[in-house]
N, C-alpha and C. Protein backbone atom coordinates (compact mmCIF):
# COMPACT_ATOMS: atom_id res chain seq x y z
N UNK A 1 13.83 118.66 40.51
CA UNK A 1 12.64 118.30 39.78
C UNK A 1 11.77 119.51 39.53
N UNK A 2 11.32 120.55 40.72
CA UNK A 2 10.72 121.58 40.04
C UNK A 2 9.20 120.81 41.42
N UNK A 3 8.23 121.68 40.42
CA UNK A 3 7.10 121.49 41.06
C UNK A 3 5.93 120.95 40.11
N UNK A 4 5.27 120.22 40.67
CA UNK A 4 3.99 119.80 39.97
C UNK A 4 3.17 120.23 40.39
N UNK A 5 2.04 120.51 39.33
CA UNK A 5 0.93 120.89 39.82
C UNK A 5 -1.09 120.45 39.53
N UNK A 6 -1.42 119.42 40.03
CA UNK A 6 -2.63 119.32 39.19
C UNK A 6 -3.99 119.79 39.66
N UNK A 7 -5.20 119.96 38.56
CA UNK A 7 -5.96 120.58 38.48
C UNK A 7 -7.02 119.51 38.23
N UNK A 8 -7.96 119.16 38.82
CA UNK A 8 -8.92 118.31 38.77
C UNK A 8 -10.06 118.51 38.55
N UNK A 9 -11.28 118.14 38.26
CA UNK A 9 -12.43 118.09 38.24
C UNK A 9 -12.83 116.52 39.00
N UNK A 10 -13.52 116.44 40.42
CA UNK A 10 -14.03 115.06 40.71
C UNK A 10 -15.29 115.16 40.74
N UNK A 11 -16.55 114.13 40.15
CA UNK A 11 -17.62 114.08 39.95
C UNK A 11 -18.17 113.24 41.53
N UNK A 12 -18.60 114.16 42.29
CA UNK A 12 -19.17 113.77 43.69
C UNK A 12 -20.15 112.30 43.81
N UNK A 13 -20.65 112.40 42.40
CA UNK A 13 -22.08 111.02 42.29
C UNK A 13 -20.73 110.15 42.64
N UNK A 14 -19.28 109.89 42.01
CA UNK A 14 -18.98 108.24 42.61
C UNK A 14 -17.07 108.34 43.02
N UNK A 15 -17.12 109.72 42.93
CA UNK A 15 -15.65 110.12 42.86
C UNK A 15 -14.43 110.34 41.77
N UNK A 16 -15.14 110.29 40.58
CA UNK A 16 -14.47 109.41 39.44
C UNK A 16 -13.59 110.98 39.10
N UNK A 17 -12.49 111.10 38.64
CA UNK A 17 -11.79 112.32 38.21
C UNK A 17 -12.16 112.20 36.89
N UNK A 18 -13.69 113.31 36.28
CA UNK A 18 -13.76 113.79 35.55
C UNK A 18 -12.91 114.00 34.01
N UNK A 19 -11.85 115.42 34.86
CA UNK A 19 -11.09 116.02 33.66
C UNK A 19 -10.18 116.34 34.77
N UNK A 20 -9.28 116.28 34.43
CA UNK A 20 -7.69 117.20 34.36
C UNK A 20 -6.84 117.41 34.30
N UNK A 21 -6.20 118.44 34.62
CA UNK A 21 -5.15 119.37 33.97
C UNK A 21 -3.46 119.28 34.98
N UNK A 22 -2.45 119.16 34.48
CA UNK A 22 -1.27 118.97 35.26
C UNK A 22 -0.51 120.14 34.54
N UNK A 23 0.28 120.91 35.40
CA UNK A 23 1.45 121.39 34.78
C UNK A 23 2.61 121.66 35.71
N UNK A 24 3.17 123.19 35.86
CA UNK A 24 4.34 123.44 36.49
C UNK A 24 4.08 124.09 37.60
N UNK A 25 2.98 124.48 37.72
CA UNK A 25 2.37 125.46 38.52
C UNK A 25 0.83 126.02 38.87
N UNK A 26 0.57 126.32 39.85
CA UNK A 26 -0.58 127.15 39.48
C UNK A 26 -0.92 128.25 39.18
N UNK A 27 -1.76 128.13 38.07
CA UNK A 27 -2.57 129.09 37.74
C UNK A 27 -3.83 129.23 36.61
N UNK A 28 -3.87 130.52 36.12
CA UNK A 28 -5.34 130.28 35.49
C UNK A 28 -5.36 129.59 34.21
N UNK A 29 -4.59 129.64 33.69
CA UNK A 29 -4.77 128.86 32.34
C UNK A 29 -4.44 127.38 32.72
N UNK A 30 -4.29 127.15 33.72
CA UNK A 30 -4.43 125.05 34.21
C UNK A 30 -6.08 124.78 34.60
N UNK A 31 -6.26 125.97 35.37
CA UNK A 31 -7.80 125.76 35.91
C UNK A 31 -8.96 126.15 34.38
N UNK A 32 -8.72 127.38 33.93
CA UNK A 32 -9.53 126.78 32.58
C UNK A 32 -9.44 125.74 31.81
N UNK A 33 -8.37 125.77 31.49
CA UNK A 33 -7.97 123.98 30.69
C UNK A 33 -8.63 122.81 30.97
N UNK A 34 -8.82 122.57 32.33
CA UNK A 34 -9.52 121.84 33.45
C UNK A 34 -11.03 122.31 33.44
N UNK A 35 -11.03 122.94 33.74
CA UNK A 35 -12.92 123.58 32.98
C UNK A 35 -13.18 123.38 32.13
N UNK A 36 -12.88 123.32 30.96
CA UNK A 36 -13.21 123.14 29.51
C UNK A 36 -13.62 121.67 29.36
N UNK A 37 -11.97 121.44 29.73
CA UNK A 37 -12.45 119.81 29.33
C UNK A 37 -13.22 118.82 30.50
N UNK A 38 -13.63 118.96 31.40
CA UNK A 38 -14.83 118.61 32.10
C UNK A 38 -16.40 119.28 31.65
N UNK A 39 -16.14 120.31 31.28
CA UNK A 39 -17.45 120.93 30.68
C UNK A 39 -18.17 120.09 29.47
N UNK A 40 -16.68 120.10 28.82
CA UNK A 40 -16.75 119.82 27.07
C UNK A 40 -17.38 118.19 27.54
N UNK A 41 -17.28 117.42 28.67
CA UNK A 41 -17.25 116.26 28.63
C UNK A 41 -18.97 115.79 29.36
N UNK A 42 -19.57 116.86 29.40
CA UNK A 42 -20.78 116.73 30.00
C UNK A 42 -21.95 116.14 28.99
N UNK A 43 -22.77 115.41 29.12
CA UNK A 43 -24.11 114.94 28.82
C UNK A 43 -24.85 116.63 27.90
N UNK A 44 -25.37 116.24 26.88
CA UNK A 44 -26.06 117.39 26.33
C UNK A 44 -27.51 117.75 27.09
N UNK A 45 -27.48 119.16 27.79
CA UNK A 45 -27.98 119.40 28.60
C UNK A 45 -27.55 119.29 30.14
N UNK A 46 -26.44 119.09 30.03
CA UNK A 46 -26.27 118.74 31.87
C UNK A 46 -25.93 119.72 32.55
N UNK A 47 -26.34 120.51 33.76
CA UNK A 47 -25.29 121.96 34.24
C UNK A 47 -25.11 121.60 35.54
N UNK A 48 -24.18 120.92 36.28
CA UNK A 48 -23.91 120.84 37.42
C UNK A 48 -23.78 121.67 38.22
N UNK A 49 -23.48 121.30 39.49
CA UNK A 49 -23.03 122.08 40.49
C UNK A 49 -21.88 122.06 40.46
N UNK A 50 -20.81 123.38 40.30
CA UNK A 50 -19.26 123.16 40.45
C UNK A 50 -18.77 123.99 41.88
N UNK A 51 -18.57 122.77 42.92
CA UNK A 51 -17.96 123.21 43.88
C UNK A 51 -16.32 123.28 43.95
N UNK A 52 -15.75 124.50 44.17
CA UNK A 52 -14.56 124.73 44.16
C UNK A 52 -13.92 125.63 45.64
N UNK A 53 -12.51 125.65 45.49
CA UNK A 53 -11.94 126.46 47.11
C UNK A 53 -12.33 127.96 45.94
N UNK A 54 -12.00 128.69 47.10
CA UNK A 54 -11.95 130.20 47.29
C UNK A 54 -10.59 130.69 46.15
N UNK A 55 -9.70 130.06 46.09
CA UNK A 55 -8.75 130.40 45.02
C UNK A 55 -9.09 131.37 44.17
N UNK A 56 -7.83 132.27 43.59
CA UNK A 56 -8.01 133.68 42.92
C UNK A 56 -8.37 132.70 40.99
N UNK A 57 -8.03 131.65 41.29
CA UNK A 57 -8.13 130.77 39.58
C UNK A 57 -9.47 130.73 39.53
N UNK A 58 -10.44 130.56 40.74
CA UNK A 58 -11.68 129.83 40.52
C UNK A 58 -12.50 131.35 40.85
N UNK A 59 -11.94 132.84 40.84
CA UNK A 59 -12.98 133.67 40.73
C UNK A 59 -12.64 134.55 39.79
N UNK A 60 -11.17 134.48 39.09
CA UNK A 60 -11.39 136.18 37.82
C UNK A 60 -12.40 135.46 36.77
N UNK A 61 -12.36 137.10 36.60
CA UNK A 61 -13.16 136.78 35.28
C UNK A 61 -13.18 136.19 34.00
N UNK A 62 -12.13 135.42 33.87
CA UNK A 62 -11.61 134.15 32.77
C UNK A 62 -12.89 133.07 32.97
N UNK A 63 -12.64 132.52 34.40
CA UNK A 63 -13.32 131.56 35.14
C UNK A 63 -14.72 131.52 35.07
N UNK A 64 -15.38 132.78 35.77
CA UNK A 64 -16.30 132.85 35.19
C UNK A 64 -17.01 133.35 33.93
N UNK A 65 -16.67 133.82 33.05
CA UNK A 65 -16.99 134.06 31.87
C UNK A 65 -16.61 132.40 31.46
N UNK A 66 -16.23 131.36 31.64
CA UNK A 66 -16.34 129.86 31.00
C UNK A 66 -17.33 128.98 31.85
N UNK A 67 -17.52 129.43 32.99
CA UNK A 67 -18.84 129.10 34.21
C UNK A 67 -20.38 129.66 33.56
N UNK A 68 -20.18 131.03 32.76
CA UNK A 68 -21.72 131.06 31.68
C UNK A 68 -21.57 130.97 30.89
N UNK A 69 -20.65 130.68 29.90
CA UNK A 69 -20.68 129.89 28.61
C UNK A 69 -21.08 128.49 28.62
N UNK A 70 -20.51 127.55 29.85
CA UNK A 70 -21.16 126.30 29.94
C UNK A 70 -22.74 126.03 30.49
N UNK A 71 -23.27 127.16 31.18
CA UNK A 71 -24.30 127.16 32.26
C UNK A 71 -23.92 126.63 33.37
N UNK A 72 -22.86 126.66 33.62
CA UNK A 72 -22.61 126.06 35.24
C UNK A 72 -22.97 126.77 36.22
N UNK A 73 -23.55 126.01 37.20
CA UNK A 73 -23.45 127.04 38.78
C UNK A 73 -22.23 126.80 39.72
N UNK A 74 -21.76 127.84 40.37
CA UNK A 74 -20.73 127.72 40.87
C UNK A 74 -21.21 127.56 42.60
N UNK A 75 -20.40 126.75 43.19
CA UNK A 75 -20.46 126.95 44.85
C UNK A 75 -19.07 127.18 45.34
N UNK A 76 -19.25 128.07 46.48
CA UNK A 76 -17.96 128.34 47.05
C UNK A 76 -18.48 128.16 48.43
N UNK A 77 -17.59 127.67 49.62
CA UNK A 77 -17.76 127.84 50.98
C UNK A 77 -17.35 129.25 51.09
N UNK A 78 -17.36 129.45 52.52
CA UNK A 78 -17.09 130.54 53.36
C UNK A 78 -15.60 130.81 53.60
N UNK A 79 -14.80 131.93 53.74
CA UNK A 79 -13.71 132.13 53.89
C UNK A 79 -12.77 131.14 54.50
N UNK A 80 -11.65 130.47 54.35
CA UNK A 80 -11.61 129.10 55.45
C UNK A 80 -12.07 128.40 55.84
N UNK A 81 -13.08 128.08 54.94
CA UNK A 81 -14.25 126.74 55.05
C UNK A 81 -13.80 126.04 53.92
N UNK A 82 -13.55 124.28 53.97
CA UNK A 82 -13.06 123.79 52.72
C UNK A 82 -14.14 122.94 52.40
N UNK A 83 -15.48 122.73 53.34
CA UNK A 83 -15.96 121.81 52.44
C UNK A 83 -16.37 121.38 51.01
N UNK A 84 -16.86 122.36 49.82
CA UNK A 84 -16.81 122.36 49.01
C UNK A 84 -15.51 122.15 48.05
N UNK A 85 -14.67 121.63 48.26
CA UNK A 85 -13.88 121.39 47.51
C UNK A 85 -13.28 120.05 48.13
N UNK A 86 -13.80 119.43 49.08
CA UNK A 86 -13.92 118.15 50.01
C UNK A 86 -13.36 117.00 48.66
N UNK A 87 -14.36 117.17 47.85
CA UNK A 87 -13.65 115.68 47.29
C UNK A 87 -12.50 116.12 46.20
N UNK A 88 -11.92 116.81 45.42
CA UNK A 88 -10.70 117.28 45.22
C UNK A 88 -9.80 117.08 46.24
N UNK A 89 -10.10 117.61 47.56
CA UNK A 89 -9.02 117.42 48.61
C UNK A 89 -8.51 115.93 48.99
N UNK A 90 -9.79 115.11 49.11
CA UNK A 90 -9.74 113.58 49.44
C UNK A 90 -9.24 113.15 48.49
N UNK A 91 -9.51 113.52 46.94
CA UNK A 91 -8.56 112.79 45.65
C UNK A 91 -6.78 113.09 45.90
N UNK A 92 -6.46 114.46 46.36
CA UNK A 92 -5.23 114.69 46.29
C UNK A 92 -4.57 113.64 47.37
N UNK A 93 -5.50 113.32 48.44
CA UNK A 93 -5.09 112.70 49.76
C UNK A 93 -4.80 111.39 49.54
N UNK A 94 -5.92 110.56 48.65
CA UNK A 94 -5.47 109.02 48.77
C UNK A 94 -4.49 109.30 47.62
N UNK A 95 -4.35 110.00 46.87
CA UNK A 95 -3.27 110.17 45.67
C UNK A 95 -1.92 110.20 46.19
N UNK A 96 -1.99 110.96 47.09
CA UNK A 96 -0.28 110.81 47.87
C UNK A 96 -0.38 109.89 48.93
N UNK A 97 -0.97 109.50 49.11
CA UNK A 97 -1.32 108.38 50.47
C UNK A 97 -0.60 107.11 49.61
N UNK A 98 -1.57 106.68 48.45
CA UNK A 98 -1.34 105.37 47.86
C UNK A 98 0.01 105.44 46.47
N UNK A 99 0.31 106.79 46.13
CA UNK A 99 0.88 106.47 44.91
C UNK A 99 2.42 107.75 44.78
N UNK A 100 1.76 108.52 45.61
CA UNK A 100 3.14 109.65 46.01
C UNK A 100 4.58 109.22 46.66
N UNK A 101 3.69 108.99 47.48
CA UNK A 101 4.51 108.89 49.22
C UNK A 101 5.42 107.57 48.54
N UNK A 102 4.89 106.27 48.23
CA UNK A 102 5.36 105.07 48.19
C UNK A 102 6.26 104.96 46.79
N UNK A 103 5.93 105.95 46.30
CA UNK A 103 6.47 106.05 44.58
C UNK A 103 8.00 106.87 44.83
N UNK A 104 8.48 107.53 45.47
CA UNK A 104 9.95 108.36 45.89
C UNK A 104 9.77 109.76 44.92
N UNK A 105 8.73 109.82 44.09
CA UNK A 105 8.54 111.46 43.14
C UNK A 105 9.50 112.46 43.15
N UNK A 106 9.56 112.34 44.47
CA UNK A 106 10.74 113.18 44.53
C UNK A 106 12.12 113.55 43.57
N UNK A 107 12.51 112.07 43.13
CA UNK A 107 13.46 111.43 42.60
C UNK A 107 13.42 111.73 41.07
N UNK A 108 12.13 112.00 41.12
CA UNK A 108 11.78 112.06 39.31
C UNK A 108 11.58 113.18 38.61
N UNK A 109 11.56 113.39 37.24
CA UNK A 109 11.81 114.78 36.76
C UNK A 109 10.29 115.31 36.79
N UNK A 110 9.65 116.41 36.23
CA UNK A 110 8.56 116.92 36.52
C UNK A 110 7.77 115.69 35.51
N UNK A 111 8.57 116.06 33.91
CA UNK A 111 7.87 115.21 32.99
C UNK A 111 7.52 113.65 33.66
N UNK A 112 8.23 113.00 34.07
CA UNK A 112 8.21 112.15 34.54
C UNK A 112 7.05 112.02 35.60
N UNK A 113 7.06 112.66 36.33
CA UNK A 113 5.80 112.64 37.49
C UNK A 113 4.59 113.16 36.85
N UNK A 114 4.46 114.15 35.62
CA UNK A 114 3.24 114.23 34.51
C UNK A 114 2.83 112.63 34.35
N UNK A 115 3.84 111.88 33.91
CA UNK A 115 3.43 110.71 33.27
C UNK A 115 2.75 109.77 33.84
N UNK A 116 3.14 110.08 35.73
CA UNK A 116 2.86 109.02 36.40
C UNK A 116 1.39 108.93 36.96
N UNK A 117 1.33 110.86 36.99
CA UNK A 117 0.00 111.06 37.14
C UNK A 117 -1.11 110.98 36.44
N UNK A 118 -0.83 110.82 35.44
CA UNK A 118 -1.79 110.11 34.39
C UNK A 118 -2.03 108.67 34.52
N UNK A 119 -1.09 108.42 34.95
CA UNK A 119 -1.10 106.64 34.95
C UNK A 119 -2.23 106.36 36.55
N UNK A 120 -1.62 107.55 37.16
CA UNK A 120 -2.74 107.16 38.14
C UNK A 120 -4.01 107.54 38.37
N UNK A 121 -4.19 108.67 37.61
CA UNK A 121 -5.77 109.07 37.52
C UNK A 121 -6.46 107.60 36.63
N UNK A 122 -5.64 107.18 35.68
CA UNK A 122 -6.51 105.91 35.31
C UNK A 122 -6.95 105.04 35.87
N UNK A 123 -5.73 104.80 36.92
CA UNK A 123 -5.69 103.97 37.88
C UNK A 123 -7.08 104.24 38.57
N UNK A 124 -7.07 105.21 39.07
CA UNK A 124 -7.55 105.62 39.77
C UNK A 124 -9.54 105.14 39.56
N UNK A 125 -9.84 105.86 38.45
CA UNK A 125 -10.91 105.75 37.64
C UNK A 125 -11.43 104.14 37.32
N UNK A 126 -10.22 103.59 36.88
CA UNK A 126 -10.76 102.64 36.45
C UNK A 126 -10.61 101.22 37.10
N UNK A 127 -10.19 101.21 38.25
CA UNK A 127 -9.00 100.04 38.54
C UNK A 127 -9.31 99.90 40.38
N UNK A 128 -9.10 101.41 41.04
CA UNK A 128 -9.28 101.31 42.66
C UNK A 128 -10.33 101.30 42.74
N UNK A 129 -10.77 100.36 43.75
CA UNK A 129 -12.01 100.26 44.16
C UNK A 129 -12.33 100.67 45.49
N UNK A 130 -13.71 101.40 45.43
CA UNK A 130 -14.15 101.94 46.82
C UNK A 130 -15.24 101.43 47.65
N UNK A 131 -15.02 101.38 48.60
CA UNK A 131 -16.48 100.64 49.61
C UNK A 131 -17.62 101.52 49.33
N UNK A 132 -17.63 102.14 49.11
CA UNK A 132 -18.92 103.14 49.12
C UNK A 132 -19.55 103.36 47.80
N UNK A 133 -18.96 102.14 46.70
CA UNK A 133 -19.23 101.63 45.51
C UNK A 133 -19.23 100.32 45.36
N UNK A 134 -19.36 99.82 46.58
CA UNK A 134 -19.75 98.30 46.81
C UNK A 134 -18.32 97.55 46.05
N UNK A 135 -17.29 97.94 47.00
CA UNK A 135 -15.93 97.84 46.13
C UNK A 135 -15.99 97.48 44.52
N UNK A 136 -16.48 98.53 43.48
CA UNK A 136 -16.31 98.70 42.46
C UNK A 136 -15.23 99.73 42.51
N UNK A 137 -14.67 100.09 41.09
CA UNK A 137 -13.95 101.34 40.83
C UNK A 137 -15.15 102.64 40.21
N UNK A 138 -15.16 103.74 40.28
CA UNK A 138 -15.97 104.51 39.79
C UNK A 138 -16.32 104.15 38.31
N UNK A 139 -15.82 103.75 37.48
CA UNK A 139 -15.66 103.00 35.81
C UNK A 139 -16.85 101.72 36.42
N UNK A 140 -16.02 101.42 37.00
CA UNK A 140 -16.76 99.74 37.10
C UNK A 140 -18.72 100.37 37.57
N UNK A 141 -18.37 101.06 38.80
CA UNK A 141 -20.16 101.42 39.45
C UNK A 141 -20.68 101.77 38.20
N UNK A 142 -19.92 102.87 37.61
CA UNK A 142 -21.08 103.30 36.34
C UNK A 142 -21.45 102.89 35.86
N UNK A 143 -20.46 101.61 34.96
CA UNK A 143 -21.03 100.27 34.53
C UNK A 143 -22.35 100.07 34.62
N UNK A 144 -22.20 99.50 35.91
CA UNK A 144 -23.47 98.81 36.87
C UNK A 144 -24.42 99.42 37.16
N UNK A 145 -24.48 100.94 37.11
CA UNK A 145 -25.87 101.77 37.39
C UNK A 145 -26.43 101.88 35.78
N UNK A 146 -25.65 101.22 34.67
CA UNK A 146 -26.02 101.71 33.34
C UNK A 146 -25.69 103.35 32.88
N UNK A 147 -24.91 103.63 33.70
CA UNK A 147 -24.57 105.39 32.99
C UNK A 147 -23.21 105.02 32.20
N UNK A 148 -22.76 106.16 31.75
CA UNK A 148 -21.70 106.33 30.73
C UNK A 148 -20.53 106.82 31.33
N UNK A 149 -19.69 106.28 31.61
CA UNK A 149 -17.99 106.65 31.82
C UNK A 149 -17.29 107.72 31.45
């Protein structure tokens, strides 16, 4: 099968995966790709906080030269400190917890596991529900707070 690789953006207010990016591998042109289109997908006027790991994708100067084109601020932890990139990590976790592990991926071609991962970021977004959203799905809370999806 090869290797997969995805690139996320998760929005901390409810967990919801933003934007992102899948391919063969990592590197910088998955993580801009993934920047862009979470950027591109922001409220006019909005500049978040973008917490990311220490990764060599999330500091050349590609990265940031698209970090002040959007106005973003960037956060990084400390050398071997992961909290900032905490909920990316927890997305990858229930992702193979609930849909990896039980799915055999293994078995499947890369394209194929592209496909599935799409199917489950929807899933994901629109469909699992979390206690800490009063078992809504992140789609569904937004709903209900009146913000936009």
């Amino acid at each position: 099968m090869g290797r997969a690789c995805l690139s996320p953006s998760v929005d901390c207010y409810d967990g919801r995966i933003v934007a992102y990016t899948a391919g063969s591998g990592p590197n910088a042109e998955l993580a801009n790709r993934m920047l862009v289109k979470a950027a591109e997908s922001l409220p006019e006027g909005a500049h978040p906080l973008v917490h990311s790991d220490r990764g060599c994708h999330c500091r050349w100067p590609g990265w940031l030269a698209l970090m002040d084109r959007y106005g973003l601020t960037r956060s990084t932890g400390a050398k071997g400190c992961s909290p900032d990139n905490a909920a990316a990590e927890g997305s990858f976790g229930r992702m193979k917890t609930e849909s990896v592990y039980p799915g055999h991926w293994e078995e499947r071609t890369r394209d194929g596991v592209l496909v599935l991962i799409d199917d489950c970021i929807r899933w994901y977004n629109h469909e699992r529900v979390k206690r800490s959203l009063g078992w809504m799905s992140p789609v569904q809370y937004r709903q209900s707070q009146g913000t936009a999806a």
